[in-house]
N, C-alpha and C. Protein backbone atom coordinates (compact mmCIF):
# COMPACT_ATOMS: atom_id res chain seq x y z
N UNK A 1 5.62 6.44 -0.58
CA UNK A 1 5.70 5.68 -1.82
C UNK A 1 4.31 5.63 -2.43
N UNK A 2 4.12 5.89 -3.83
CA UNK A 2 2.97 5.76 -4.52
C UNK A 2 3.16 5.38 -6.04
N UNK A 3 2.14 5.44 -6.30
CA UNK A 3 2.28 4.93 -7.96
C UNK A 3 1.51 6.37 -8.81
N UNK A 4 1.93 6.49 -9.43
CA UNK A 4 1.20 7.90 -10.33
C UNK A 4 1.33 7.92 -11.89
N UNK A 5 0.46 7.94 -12.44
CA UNK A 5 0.77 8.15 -14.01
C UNK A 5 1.52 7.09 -14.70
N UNK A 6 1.68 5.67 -13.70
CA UNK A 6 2.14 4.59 -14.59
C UNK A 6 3.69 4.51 -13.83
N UNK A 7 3.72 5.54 -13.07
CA UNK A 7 5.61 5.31 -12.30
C UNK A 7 5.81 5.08 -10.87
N UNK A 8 6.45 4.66 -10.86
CA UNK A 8 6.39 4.57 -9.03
C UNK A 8 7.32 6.00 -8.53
N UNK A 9 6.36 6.65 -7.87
CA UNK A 9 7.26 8.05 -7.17
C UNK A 9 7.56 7.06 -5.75
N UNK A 10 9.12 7.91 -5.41
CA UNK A 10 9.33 6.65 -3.97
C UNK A 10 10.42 7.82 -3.31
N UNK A 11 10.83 7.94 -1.93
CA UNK A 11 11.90 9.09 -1.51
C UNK A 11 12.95 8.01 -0.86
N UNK A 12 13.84 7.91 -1.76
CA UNK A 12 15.05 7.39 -0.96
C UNK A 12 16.17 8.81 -0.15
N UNK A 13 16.64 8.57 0.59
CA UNK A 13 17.54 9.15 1.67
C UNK A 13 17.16 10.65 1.49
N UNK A 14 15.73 10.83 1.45
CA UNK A 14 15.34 12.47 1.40
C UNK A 14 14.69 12.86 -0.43
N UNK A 15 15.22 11.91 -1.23
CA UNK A 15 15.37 12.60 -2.76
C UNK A 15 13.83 12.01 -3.32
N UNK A 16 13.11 12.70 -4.35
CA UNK A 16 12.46 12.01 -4.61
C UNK A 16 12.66 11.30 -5.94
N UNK A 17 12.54 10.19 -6.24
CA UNK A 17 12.64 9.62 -7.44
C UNK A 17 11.64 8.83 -8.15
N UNK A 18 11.23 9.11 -9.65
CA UNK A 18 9.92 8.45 -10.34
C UNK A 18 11.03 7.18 -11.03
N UNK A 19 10.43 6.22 -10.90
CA UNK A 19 10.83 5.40 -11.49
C UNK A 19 9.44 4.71 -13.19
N UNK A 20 9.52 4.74 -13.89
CA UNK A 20 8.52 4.08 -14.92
C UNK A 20 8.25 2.59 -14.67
N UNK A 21 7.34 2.58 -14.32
CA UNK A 21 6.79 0.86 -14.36
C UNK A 21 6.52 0.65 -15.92
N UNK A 22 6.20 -0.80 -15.83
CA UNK A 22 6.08 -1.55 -17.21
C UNK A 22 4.82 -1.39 -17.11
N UNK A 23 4.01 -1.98 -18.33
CA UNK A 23 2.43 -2.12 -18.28
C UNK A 23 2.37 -3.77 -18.30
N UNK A 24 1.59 -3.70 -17.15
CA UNK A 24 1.14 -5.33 -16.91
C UNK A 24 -0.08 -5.97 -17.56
N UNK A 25 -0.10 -7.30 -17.93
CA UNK A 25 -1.30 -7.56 -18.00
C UNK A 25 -2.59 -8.62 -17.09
N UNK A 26 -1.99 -8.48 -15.80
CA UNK A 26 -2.60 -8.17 -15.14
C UNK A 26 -2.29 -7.70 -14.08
N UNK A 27 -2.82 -7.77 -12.65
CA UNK A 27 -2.60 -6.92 -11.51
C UNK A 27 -1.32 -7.49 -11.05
N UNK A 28 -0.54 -6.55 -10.70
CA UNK A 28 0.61 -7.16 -9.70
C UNK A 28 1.24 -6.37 -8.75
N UNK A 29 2.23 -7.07 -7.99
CA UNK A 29 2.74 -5.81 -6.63
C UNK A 29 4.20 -5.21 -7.23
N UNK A 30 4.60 -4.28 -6.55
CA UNK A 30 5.68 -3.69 -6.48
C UNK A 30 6.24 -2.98 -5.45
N UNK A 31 7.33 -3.88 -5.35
CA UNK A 31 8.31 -3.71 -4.43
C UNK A 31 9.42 -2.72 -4.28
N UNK A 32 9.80 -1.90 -3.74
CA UNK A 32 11.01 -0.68 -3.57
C UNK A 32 11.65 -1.30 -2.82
N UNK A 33 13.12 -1.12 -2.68
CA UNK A 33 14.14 -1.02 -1.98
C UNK A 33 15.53 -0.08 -2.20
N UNK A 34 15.82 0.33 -1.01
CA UNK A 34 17.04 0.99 -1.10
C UNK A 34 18.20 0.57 -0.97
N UNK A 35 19.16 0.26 -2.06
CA UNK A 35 20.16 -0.47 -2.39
C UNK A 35 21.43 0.59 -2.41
N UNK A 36 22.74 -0.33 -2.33
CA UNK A 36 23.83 0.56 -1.61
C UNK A 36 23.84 1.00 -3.50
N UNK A 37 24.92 1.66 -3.66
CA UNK A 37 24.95 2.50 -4.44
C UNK A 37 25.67 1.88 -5.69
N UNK A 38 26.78 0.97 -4.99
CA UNK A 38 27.63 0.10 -5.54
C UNK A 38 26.90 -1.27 -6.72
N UNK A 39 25.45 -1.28 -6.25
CA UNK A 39 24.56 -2.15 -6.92
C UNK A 39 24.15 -1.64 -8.22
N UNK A 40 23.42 -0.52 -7.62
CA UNK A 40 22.57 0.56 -8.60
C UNK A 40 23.07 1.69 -8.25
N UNK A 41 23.34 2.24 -9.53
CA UNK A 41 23.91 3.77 -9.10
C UNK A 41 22.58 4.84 -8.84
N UNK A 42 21.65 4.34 -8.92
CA UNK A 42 20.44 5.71 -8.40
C UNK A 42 20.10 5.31 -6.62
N UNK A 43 20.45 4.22 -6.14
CA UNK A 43 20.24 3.42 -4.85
C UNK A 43 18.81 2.80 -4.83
N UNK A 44 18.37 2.54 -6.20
CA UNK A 44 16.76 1.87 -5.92
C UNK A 44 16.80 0.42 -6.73
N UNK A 45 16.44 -0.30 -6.07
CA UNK A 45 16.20 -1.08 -6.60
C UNK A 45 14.20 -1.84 -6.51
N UNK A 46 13.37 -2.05 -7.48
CA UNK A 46 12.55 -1.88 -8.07
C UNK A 46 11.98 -2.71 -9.00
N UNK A 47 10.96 -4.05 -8.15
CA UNK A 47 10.49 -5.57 -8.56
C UNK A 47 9.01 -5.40 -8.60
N UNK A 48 8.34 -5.24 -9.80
CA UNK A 48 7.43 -5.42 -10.44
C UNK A 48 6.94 -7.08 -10.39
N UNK A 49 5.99 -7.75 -9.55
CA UNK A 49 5.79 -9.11 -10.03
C UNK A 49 4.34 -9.66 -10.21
N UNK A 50 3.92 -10.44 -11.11
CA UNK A 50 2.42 -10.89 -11.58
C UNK A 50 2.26 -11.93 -10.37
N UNK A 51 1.05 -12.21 -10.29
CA UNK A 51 0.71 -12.93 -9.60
C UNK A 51 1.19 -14.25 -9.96
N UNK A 52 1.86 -15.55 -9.37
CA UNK A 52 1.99 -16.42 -10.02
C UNK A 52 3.61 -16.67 -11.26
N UNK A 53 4.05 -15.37 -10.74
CA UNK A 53 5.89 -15.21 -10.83
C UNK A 53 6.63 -15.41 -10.14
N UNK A 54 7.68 -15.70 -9.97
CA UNK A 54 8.18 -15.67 -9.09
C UNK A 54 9.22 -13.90 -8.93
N UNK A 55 9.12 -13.91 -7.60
CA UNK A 55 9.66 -12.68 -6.78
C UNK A 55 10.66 -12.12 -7.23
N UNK A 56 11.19 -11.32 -7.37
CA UNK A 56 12.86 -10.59 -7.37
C UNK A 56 12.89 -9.97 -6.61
N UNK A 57 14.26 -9.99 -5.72
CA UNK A 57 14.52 -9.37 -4.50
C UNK A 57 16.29 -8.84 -5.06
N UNK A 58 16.57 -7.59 -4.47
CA UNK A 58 17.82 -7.41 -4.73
C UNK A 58 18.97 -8.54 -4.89
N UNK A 59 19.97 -8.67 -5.97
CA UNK A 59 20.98 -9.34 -5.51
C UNK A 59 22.18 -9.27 -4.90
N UNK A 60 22.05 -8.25 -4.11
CA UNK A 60 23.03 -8.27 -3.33
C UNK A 60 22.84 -8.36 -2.04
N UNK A 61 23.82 -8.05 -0.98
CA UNK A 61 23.76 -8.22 0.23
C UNK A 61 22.31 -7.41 1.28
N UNK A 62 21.43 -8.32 1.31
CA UNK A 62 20.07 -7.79 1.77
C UNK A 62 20.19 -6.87 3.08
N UNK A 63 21.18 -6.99 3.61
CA UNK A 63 21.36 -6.88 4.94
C UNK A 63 22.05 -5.00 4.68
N UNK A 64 22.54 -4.87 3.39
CA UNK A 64 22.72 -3.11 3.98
C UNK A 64 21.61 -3.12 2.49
N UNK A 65 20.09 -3.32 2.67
CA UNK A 65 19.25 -2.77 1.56
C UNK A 65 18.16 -2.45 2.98
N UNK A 66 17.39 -1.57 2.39
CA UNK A 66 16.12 -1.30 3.20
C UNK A 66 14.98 -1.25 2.35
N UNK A 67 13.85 -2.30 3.01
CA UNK A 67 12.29 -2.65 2.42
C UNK A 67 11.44 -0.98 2.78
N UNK A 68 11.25 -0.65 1.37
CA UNK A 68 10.53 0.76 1.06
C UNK A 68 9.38 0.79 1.30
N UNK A 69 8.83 -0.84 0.65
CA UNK A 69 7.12 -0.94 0.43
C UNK A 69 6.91 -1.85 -0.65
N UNK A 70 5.70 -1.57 -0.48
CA UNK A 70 5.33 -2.91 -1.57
C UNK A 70 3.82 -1.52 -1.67
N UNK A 71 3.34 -2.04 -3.14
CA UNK A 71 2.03 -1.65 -3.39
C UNK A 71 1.07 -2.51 -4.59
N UNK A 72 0.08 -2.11 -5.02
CA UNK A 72 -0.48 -2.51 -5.48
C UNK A 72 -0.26 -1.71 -7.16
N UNK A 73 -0.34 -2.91 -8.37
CA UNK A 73 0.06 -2.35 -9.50
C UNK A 73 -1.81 -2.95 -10.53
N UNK A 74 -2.75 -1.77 -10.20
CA UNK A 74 -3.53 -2.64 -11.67
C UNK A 74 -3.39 -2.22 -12.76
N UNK A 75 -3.94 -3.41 -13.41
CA UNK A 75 -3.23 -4.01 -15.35
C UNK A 75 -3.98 -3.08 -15.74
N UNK A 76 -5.26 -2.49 -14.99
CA UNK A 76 -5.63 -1.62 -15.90
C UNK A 76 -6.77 -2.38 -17.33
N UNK A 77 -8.24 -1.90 -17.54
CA UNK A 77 -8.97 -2.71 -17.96
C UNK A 77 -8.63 -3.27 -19.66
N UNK A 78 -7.80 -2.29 -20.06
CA UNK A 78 -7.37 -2.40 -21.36
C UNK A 78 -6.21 -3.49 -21.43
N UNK A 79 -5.18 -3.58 -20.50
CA UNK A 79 -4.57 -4.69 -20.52
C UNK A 79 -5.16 -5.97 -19.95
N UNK A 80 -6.09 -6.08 -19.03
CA UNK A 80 -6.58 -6.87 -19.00
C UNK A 80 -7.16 -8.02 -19.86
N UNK A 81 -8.10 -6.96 -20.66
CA UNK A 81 -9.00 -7.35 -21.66
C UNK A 81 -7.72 -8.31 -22.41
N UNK A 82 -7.05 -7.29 -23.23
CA UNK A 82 -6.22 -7.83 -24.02
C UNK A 82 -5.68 -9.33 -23.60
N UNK A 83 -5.15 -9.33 -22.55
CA UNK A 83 -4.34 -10.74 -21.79
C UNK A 83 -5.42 -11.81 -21.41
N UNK A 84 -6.71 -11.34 -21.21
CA UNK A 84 -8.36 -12.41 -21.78
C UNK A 84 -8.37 -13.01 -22.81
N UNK A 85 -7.80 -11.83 -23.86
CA UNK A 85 -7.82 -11.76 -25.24
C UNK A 85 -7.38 -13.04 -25.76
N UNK A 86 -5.82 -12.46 -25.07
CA UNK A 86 -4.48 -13.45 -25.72
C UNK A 86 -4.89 -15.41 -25.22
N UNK A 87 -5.49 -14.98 -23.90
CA UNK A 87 -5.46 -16.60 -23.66
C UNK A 87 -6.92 -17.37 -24.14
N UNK A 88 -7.32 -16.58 -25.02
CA UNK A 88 -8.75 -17.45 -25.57
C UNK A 88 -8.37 -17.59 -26.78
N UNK A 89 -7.37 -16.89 -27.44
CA UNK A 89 -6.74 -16.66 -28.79
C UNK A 89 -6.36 -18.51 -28.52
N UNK A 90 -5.55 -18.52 -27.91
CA UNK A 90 -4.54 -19.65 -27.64
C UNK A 90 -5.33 -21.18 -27.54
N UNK A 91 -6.88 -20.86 -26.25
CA UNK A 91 -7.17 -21.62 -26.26
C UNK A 91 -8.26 -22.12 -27.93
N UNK A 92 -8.77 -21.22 -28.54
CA UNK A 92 -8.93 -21.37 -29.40
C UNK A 92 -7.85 -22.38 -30.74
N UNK A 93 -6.87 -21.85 -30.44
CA UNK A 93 -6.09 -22.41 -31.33
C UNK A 93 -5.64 -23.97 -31.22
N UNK A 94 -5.58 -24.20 -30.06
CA UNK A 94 -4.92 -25.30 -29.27
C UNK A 94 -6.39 -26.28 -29.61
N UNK A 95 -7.75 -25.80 -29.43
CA UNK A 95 -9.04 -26.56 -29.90
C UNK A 95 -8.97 -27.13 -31.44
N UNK A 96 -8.57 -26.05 -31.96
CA UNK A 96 -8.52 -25.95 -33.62
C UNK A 96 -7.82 -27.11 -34.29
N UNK A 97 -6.43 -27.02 -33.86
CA UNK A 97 -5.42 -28.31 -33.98
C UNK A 97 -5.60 -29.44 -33.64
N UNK A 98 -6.72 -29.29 -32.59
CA UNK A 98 -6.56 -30.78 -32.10
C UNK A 98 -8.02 -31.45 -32.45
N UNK A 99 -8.54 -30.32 -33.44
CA UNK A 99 -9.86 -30.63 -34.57
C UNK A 99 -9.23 -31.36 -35.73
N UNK A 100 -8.09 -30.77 -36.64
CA UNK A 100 -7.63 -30.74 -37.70
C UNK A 100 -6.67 -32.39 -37.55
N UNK A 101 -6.17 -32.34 -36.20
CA UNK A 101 -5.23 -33.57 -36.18
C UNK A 101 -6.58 -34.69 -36.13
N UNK A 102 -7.13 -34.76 -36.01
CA UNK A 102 -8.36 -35.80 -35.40
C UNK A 102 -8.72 -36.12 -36.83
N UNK A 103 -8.94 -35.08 -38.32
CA UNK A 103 -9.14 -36.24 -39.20
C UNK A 103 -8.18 -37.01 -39.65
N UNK A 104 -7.03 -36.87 -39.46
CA UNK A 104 -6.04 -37.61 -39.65
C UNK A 104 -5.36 -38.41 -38.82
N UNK A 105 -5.87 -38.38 -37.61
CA UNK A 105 -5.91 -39.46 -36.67
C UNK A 105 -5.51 -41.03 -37.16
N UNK A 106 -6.36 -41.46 -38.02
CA UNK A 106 -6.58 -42.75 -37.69
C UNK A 106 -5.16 -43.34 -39.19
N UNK A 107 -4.58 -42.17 -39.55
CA UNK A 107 -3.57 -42.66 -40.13
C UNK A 107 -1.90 -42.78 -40.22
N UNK A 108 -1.09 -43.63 -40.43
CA UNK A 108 -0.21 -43.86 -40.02
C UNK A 108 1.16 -42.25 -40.30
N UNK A 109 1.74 -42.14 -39.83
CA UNK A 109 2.39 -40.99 -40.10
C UNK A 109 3.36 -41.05 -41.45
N UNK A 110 4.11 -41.77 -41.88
CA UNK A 110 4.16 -42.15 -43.20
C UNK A 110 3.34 -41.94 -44.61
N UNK A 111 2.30 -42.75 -44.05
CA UNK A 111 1.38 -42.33 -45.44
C UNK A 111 1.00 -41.00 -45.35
N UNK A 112 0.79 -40.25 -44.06
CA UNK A 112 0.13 -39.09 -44.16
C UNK A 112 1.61 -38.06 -44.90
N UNK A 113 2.76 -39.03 -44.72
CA UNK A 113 3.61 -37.91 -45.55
C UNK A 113 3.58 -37.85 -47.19
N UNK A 114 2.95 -39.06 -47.47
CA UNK A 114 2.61 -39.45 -48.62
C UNK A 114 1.42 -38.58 -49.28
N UNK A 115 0.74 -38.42 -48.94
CA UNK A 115 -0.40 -37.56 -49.68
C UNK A 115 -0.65 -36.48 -50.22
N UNK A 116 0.50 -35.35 -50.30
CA UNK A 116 1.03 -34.35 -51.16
C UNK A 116 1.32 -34.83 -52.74
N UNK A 117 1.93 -36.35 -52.52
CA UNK A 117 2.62 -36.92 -54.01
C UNK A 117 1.39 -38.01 -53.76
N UNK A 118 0.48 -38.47 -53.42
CA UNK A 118 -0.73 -39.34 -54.29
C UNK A 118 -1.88 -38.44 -54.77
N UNK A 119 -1.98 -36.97 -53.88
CA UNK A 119 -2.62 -36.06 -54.76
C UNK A 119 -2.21 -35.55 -55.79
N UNK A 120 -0.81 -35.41 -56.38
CA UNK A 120 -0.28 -35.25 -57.44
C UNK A 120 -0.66 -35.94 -58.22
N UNK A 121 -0.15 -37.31 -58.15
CA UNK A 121 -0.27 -38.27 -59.32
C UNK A 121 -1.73 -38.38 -59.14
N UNK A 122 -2.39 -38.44 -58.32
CA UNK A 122 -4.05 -38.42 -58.70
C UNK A 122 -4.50 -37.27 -59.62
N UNK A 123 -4.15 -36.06 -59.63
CA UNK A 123 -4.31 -34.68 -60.80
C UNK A 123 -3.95 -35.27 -61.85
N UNK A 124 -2.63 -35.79 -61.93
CA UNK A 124 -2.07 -36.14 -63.41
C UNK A 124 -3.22 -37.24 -64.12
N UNK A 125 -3.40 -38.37 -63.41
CA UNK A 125 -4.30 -39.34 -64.00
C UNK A 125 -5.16 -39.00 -64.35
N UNK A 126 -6.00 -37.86 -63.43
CA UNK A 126 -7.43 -37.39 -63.95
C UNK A 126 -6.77 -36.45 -65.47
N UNK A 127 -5.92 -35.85 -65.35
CA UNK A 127 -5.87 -35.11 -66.61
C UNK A 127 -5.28 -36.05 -67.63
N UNK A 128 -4.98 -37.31 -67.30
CA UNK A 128 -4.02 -37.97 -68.35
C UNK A 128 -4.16 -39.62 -67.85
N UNK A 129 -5.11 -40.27 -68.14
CA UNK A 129 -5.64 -41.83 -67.25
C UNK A 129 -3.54 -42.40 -68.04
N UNK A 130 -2.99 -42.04 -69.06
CA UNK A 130 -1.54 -42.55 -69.10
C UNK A 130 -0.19 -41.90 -68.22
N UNK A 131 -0.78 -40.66 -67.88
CA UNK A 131 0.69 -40.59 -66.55
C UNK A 131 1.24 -41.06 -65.89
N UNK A 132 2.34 -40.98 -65.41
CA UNK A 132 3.14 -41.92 -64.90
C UNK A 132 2.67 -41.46 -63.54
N UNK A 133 2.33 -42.41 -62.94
CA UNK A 133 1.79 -42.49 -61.31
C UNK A 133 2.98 -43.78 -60.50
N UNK A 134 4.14 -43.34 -59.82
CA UNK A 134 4.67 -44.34 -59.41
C UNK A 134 4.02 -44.77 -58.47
N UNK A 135 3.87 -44.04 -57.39
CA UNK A 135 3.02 -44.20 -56.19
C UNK A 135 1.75 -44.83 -56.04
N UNK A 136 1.16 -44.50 -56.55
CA UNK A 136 -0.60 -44.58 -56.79
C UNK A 136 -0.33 -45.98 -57.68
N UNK A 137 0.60 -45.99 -58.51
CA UNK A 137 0.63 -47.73 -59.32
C UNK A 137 1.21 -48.86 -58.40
N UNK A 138 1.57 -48.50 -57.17
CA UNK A 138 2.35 -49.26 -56.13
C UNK A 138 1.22 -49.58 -55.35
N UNK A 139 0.36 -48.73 -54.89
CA UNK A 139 -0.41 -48.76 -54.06
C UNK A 139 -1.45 -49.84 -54.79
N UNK A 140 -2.22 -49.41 -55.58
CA UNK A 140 -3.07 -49.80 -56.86
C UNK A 140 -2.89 -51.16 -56.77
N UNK A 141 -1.62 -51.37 -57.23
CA UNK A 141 -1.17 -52.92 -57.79
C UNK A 141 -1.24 -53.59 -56.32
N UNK A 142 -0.70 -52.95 -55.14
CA UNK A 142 -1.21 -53.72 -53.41
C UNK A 142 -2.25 -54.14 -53.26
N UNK A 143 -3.33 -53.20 -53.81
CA UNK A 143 -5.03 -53.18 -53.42
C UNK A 143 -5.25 -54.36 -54.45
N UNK A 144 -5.10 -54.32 -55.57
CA UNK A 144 -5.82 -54.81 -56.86
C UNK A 144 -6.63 -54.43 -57.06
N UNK A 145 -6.81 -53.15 -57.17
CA UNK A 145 -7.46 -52.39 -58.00
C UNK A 145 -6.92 -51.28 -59.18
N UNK A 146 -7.74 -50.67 -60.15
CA UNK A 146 -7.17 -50.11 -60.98
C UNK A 146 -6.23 -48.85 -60.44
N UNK A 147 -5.60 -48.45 -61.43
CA UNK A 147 -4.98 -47.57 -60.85
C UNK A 147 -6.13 -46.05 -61.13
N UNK A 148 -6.49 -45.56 -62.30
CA UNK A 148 -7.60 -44.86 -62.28
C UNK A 148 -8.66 -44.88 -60.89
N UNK A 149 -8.97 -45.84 -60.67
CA UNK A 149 -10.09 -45.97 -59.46
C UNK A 149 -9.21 -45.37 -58.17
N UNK A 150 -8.22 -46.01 -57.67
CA UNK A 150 -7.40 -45.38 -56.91
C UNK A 150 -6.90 -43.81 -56.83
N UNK A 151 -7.01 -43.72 -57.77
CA UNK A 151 -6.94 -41.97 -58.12
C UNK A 151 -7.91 -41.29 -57.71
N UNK A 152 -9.36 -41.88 -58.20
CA UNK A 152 -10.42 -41.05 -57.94
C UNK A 152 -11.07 -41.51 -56.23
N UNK A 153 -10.61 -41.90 -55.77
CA UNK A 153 -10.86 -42.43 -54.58
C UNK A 153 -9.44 -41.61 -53.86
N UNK A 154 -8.52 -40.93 -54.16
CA UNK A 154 -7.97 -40.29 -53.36
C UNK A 154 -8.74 -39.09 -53.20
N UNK A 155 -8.95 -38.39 -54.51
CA UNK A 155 -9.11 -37.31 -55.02
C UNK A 155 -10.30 -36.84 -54.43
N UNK A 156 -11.13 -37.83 -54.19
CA UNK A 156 -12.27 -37.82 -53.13
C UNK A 156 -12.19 -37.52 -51.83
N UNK A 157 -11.27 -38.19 -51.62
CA UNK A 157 -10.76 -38.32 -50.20
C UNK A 157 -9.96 -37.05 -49.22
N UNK A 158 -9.19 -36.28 -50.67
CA UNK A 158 -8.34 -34.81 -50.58
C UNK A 158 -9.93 -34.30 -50.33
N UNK A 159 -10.71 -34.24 -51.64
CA UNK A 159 -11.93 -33.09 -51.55
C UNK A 159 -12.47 -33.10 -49.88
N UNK A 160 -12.83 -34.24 -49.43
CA UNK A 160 -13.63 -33.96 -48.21
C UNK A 160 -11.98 -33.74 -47.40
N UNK A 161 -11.18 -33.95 -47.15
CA UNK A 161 -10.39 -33.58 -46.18
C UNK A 161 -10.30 -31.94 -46.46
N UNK A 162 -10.39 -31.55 -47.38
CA UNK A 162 -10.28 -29.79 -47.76
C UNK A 162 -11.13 -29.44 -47.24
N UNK A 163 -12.87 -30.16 -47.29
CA UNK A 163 -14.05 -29.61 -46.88
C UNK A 163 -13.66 -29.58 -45.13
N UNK A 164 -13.59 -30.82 -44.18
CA UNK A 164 -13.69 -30.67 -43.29
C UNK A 164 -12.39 -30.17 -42.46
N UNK A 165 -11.58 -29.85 -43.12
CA UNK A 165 -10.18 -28.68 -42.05
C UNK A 165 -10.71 -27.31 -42.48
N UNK A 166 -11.35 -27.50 -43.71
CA UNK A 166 -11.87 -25.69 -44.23
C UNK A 166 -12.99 -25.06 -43.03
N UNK A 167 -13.69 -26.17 -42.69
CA UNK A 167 -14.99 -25.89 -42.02
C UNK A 167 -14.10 -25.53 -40.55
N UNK A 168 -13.14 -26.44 -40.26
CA UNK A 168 -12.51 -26.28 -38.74
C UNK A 168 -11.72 -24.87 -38.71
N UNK A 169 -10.92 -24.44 -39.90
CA UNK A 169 -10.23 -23.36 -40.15
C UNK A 169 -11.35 -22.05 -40.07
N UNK A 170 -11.91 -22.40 -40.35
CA UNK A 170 -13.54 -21.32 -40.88
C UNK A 170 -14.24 -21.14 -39.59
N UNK A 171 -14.53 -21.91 -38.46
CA UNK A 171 -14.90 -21.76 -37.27
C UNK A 171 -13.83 -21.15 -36.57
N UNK A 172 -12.64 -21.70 -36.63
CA UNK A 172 -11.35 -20.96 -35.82
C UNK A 172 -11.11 -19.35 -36.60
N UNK A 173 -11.99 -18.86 -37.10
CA UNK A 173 -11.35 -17.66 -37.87
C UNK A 173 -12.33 -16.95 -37.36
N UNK A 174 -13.67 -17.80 -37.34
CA UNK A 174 -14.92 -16.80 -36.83
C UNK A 174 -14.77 -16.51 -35.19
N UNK A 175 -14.24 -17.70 -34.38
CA UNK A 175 -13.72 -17.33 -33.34
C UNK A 175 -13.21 -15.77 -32.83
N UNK A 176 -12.15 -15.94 -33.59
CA UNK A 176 -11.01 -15.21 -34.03
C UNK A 176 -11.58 -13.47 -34.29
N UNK A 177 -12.42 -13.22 -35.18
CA UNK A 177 -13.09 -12.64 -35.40
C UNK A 177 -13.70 -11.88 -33.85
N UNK A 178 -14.75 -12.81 -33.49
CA UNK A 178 -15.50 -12.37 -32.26
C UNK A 178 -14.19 -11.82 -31.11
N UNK A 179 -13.48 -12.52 -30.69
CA UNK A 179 -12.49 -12.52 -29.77
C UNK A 179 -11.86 -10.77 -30.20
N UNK A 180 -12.02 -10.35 -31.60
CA UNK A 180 -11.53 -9.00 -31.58
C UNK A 180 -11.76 -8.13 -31.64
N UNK A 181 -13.57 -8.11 -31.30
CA UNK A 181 -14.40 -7.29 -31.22
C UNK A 181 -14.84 -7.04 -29.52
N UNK A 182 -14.85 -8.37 -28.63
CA UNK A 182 -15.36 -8.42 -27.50
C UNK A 182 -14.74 -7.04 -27.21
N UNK A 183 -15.78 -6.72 -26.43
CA UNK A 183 -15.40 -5.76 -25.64
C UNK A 183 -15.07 -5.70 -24.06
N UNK A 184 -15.12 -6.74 -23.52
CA UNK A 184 -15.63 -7.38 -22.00
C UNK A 184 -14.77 -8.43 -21.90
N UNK A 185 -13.95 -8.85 -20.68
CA UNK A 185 -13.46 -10.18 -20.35
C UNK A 185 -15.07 -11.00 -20.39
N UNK A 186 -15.94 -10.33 -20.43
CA UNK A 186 -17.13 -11.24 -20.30
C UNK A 186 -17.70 -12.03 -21.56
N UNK A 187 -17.23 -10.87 -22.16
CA UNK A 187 -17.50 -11.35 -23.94
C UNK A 187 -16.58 -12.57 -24.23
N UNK A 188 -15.38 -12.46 -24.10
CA UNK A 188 -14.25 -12.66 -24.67
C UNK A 188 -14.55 -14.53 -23.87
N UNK A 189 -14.94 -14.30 -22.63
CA UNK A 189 -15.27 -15.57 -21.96
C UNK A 189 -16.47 -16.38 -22.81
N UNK A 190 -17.46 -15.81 -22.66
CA UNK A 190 -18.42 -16.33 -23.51
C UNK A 190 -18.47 -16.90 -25.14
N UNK A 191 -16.87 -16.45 -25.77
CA UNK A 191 -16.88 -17.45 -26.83
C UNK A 191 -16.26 -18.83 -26.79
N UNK A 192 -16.92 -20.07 -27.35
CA UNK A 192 -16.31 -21.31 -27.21
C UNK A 192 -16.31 -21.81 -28.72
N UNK A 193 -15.32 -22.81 -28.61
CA UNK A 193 -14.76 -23.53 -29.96
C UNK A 193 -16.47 -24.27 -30.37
């Protein structure tokens, strides 16, 4: 039994047979067995597993199968890299979100559904101090303050929230960037949020 060119060559009952492995991303074993015929019609049966998977073993009756071998499967540096790749991608992202949720943290989930329509009616007022602002005149009239002032005190408030998710979006992109150039699990390690 061996592995060659990406397949497992293996000789069941005299014959030889290549089977195609998958491409892993990272190292894993593979298992042969010779299975009655009634299972698999070639008699092989053929468990590829990552480290940290769980096993597949024939499902049928173990007792008329015979253990071929087991060998060693590497991912190979290109899949490797890539599957470095993928989980700094992720952890990157997972940093990013939990940048972006943090300025909005400290507000209630309601109002934060609100702020699509008080940035509205905040545009309208600035272009028109007589638009009809239902929202922003509800709020306004709560505070006692004008409703104009309330406007420009959202509108403020949108601007820097644009500035600081732009800046978080803008670091997560430059990330992003580096992560697809690395050339090295070493590289790819060495970038942080």
């Amino acid at each position: 039994m061996k592995i060659e060119n990406g397949s497992l060559v293996v000789t069941v009952q005299g014959v030889e047979k290549t089977v195609p492995l998958p491409t892993v991303a990272a190292d894993a074993k593979v298992k042969a067995w010779a299975v009655p015929a009634d299972y698999r019609a070639d008699g092989l049966f053929v468990a590829v597993t990552v480290k940290g998977e769980s096993e597949e073993v024939p499902a049928c009756d173990l007792s008329a199968c015979e253990f071929l071998g087991e060998l060693e499967l590497d991912a190979g540096d290109d899949a490797k890299l890539e599957a470095v790749k993928a989980a700094k991608r992720l952890e990157i992202n997972d940093a990013c979100n939990a940048a972006v949720a943090s300025l909005a943290a400290s507000y209630p989930e309601r109002e934060i559904q609100s702020w699509p329509q008080q940035v509205k009616e905040a545009e309208a007022l600035a272009a028109n101090p007589q638009a009809s602002a239902p929202l922003l005149t509800a709020i306004a009239d709560a505070r006692a303050l004008p409703v104009v002032e309330l406007a420009s005190r959202v509108l403020g408030k949108m601007n820097a929230y644009a500035a600081a998710s732009g800046a978080l979006i803008g670091r997560r992109q430059a990330a992003e960037d580096l992560i697809d150039v690395a050339a090295s699990p070493e590289d790819v390690a060495s970038i942080a949020w």
